[in-house]
PDB file of N, CA and C in Angstrom:
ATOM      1  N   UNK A   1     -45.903 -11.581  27.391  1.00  0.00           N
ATOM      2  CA  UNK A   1     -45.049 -12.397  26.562  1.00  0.00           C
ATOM      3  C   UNK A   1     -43.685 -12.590  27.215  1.00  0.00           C
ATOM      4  N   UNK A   2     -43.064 -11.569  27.738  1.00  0.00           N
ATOM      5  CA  UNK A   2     -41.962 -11.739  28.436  1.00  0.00           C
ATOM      6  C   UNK A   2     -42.204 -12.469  29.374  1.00  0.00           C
ATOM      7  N   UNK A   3     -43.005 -13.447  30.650  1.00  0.00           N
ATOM      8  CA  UNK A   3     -43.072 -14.236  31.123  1.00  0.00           C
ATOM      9  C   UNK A   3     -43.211 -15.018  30.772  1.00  0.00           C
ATOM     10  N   UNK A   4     -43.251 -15.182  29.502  1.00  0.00           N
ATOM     11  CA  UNK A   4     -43.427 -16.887  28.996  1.00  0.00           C
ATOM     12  C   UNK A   4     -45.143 -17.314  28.786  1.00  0.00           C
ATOM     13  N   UNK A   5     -45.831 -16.350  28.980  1.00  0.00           N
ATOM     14  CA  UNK A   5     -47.549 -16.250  29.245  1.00  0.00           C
ATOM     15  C   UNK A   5     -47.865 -16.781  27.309  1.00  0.00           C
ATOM     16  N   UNK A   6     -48.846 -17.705  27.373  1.00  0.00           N
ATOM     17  CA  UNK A   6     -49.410 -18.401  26.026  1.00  0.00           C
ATOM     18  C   UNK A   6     -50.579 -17.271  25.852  1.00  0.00           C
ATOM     19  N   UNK A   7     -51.045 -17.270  24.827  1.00  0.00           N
ATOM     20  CA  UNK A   7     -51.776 -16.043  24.467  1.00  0.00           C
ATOM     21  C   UNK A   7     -53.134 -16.390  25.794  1.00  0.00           C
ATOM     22  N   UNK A   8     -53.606 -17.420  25.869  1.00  0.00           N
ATOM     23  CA  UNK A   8     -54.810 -17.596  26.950  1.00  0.00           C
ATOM     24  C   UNK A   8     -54.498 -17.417  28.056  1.00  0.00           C
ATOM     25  N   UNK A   9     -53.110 -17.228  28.320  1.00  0.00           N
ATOM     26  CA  UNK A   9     -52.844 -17.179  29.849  1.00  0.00           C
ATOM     27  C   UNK A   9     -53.010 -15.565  29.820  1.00  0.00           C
ATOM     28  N   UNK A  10     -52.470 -14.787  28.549  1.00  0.00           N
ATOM     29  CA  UNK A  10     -52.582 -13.142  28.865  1.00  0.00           C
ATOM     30  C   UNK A  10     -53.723 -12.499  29.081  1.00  0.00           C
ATOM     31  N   UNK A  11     -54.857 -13.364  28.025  1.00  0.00           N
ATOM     32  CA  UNK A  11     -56.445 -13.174  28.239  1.00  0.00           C
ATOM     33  C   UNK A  11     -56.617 -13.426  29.452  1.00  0.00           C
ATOM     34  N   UNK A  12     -56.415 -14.142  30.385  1.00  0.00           N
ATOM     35  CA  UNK A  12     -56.927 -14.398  31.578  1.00  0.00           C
ATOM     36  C   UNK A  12     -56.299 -13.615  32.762  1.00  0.00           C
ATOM     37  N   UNK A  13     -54.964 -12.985  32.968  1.00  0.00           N
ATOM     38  CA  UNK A  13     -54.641 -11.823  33.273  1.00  0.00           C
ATOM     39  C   UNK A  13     -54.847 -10.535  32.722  1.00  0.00           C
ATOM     40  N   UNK A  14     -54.975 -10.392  31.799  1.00  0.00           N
ATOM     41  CA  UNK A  14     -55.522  -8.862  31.512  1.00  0.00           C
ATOM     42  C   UNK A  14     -57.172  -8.934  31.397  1.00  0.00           C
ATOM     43  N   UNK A  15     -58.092  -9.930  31.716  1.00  0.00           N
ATOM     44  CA  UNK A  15     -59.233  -9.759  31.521  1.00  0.00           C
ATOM     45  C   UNK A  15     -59.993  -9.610  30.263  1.00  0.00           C
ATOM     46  N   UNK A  16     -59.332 -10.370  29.044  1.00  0.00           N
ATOM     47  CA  UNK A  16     -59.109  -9.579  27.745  1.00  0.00           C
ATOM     48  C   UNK A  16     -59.713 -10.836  26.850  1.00  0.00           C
ATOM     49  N   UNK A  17     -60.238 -10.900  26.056  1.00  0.00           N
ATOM     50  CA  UNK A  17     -60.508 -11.922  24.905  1.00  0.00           C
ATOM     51  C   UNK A  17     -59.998 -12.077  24.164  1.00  0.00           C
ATOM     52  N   UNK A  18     -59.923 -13.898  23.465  1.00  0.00           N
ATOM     53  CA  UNK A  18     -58.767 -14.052  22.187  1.00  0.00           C
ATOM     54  C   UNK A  18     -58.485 -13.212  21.718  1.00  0.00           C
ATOM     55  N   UNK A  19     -60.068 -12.921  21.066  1.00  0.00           N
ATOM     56  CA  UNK A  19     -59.632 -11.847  19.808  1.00  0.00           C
ATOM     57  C   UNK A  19     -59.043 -10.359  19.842  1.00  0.00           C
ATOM     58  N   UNK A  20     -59.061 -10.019  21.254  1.00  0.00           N
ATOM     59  CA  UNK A  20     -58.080  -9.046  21.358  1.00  0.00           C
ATOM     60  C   UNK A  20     -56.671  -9.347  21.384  1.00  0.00           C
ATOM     61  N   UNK A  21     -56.389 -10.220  21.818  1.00  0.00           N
ATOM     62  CA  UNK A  21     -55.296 -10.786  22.704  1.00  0.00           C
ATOM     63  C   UNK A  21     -53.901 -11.196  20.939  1.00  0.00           C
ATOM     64  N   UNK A  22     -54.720 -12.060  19.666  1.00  0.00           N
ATOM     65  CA  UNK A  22     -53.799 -12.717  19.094  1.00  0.00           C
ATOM     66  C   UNK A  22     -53.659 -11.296  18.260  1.00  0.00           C
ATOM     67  N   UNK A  23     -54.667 -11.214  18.027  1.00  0.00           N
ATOM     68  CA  UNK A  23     -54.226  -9.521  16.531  1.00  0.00           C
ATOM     69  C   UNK A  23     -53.125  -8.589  17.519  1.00  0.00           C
ATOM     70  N   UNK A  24     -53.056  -8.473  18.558  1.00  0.00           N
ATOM     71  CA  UNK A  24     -52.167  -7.664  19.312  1.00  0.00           C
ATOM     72  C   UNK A  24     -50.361  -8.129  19.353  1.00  0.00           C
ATOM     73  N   UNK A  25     -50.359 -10.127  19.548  1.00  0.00           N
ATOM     74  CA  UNK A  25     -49.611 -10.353  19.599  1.00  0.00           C
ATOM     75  C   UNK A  25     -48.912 -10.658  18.173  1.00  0.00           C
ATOM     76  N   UNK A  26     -49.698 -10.473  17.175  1.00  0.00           N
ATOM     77  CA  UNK A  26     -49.714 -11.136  15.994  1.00  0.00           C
ATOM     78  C   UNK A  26     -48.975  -9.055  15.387  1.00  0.00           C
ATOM     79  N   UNK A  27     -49.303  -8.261  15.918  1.00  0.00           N
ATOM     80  CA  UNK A  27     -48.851  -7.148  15.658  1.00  0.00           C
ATOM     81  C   UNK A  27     -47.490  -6.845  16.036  1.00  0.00           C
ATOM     82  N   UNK A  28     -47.015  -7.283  17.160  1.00  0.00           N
ATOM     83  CA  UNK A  28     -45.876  -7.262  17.726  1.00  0.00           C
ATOM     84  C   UNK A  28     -44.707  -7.786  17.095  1.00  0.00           C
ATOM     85  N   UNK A  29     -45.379  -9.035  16.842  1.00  0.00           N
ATOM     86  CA  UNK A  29     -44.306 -10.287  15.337  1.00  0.00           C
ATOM     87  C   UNK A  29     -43.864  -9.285  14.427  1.00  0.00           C
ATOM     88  N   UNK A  30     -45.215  -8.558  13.942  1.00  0.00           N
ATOM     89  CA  UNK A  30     -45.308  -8.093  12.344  1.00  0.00           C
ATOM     90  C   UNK A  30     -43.939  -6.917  12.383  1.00  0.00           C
ATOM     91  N   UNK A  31     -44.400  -5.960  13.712  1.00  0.00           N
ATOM     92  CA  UNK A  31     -43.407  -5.403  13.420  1.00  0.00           C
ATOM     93  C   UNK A  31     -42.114  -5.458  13.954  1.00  0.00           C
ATOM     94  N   UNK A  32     -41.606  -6.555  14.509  1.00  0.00           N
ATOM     95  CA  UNK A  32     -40.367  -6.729  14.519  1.00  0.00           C
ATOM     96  C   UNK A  32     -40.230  -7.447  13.533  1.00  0.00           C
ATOM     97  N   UNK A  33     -40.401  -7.945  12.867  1.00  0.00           N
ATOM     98  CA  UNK A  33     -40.587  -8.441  11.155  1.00  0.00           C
ATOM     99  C   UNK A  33     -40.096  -9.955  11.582  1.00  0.00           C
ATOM    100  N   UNK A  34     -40.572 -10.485  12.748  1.00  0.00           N
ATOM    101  CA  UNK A  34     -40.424 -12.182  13.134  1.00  0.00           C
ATOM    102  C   UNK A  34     -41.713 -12.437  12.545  1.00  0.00           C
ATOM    103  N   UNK A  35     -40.894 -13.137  11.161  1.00  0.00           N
ATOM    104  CA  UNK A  35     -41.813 -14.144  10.706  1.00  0.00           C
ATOM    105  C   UNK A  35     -41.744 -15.879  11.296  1.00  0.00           C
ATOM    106  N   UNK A  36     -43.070 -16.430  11.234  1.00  0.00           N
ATOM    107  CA  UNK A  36     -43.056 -17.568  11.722  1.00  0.00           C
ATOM    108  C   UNK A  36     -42.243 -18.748  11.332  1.00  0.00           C
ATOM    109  N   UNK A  37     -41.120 -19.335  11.856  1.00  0.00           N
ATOM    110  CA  UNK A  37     -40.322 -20.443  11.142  1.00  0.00           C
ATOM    111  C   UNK A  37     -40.320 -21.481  12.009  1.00  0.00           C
ATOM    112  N   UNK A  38     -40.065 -22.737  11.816  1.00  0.00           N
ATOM    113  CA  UNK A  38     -40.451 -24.006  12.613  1.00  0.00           C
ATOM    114  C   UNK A  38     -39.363 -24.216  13.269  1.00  0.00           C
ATOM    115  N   UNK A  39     -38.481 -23.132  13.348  1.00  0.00           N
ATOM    116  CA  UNK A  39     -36.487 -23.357  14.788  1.00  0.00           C
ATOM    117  C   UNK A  39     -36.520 -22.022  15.140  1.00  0.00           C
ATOM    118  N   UNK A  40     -37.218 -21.756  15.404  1.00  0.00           N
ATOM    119  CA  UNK A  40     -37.573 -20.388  16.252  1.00  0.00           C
ATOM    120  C   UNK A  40     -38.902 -20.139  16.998  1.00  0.00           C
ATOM    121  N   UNK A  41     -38.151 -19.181  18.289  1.00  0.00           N
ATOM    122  CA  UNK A  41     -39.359 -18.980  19.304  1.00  0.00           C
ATOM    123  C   UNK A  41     -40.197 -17.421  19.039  1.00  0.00           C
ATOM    124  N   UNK A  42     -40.936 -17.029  18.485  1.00  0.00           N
ATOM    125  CA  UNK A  42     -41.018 -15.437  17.736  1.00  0.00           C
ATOM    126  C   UNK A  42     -41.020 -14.999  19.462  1.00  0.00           C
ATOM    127  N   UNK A  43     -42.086 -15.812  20.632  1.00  0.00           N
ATOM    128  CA  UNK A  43     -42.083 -14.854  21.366  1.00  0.00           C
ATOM    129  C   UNK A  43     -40.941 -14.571  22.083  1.00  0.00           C
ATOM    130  N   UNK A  44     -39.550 -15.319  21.900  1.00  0.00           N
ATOM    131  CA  UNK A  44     -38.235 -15.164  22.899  1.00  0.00           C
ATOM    132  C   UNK A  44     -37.598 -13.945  21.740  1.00  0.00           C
ATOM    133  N   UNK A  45     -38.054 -14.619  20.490  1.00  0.00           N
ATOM    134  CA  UNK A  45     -37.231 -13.363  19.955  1.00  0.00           C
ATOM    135  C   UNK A  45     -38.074 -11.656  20.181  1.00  0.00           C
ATOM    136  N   UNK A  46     -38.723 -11.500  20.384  1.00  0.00           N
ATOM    137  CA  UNK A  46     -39.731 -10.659  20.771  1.00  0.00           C
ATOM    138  C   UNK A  46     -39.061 -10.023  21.792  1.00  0.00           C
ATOM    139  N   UNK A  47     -38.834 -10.949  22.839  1.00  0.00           N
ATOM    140  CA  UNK A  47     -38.370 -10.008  24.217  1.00  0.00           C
ATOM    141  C   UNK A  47     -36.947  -9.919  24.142  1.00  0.00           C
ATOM    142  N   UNK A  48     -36.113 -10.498  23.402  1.00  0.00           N
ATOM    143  CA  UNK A  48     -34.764 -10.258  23.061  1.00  0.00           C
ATOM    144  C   UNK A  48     -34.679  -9.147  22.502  1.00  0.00           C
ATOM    145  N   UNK A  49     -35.456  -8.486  21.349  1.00  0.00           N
ATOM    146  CA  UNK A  49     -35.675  -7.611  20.807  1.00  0.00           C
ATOM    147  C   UNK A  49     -35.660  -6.592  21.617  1.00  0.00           C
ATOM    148  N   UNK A  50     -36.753  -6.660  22.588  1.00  0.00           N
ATOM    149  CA  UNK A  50     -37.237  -5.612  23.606  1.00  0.00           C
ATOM    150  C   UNK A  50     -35.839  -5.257  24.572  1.00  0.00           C
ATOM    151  N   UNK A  51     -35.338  -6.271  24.929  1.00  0.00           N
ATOM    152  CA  UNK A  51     -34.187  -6.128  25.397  1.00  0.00           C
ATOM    153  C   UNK A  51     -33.222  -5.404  25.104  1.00  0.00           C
ATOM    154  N   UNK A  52     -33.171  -5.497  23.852  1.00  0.00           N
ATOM    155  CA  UNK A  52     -31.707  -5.134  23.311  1.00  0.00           C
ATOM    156  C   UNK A  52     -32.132  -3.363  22.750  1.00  0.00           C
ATOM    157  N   UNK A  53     -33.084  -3.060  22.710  1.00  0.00           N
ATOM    158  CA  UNK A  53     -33.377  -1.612  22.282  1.00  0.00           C
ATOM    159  C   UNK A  53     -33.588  -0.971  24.030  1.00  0.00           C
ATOM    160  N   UNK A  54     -33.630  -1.798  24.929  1.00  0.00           N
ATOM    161  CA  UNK A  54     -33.736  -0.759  25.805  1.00  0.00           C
ATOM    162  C   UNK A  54     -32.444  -0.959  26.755  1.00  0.00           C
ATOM    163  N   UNK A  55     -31.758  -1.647  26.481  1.00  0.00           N
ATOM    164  CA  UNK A  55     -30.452  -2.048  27.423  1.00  0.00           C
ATOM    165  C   UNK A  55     -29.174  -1.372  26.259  1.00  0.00           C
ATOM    166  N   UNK A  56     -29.659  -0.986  25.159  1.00  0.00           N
ATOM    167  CA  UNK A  56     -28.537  -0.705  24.336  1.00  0.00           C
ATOM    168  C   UNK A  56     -27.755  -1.798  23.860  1.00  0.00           C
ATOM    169  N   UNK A  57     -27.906  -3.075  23.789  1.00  0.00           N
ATOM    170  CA  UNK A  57     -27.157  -4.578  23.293  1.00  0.00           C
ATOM    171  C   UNK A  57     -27.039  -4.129  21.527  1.00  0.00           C
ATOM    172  N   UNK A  58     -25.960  -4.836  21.631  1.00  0.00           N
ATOM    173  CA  UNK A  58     -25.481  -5.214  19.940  1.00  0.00           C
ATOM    174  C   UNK A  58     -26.659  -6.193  19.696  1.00  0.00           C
ATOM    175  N   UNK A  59     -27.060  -5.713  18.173  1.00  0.00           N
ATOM    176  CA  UNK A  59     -28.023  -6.737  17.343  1.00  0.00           C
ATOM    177  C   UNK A  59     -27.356  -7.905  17.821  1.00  0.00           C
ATOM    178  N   UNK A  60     -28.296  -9.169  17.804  1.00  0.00           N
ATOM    179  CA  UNK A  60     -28.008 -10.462  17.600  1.00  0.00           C
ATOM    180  C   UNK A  60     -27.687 -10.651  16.281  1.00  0.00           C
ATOM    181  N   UNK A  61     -26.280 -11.848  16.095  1.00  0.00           N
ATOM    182  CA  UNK A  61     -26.007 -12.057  15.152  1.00  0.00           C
ATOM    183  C   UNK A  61     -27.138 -13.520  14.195  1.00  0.00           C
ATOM    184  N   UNK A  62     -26.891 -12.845  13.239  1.00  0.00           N
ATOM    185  CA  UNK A  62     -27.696 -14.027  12.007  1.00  0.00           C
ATOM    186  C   UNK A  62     -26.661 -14.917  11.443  1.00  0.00           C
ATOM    187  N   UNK A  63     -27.226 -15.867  11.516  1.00  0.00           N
ATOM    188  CA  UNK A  63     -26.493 -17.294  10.551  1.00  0.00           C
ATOM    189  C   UNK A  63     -26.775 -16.984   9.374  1.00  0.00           C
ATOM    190  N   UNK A  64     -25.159 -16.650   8.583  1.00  0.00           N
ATOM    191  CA  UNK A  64     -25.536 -16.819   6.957  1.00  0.00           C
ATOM    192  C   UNK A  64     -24.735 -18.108   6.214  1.00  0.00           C
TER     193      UNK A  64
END
């Protein structure tokens, strides 16, 4: 996901089938609690996420 890889491109590097492939990525969403919205990228927010817990970054700020 951090390369920008579409779920068929990860199946085809990891050797792996859909149906392994979306329940896995579809787990990852769940628990960073990125729900699906139509002005957002879940998988950029995904690796932003990943980012910021292992680089130590301040949360991203939310629009209220």
């Amino acid at each position: 996901m951090a390369e920008g890889l579409s779920n068929a491109a990860i199946c085809e590097r990891l050797h792996l089938s859909v149906k392994t492939v979306e329940p896995a990525v579809g787990s990852v969403f769940a628990k960073l609690r990125l729900q699906q919205q139509p002005d957002t990228n879940r998988r950029v927010l995904a690796v932003l996420a990943h980012l910021r817990s292992v680089e130590g970054l301040a949360p991203a700020r939310t629009e209220e």
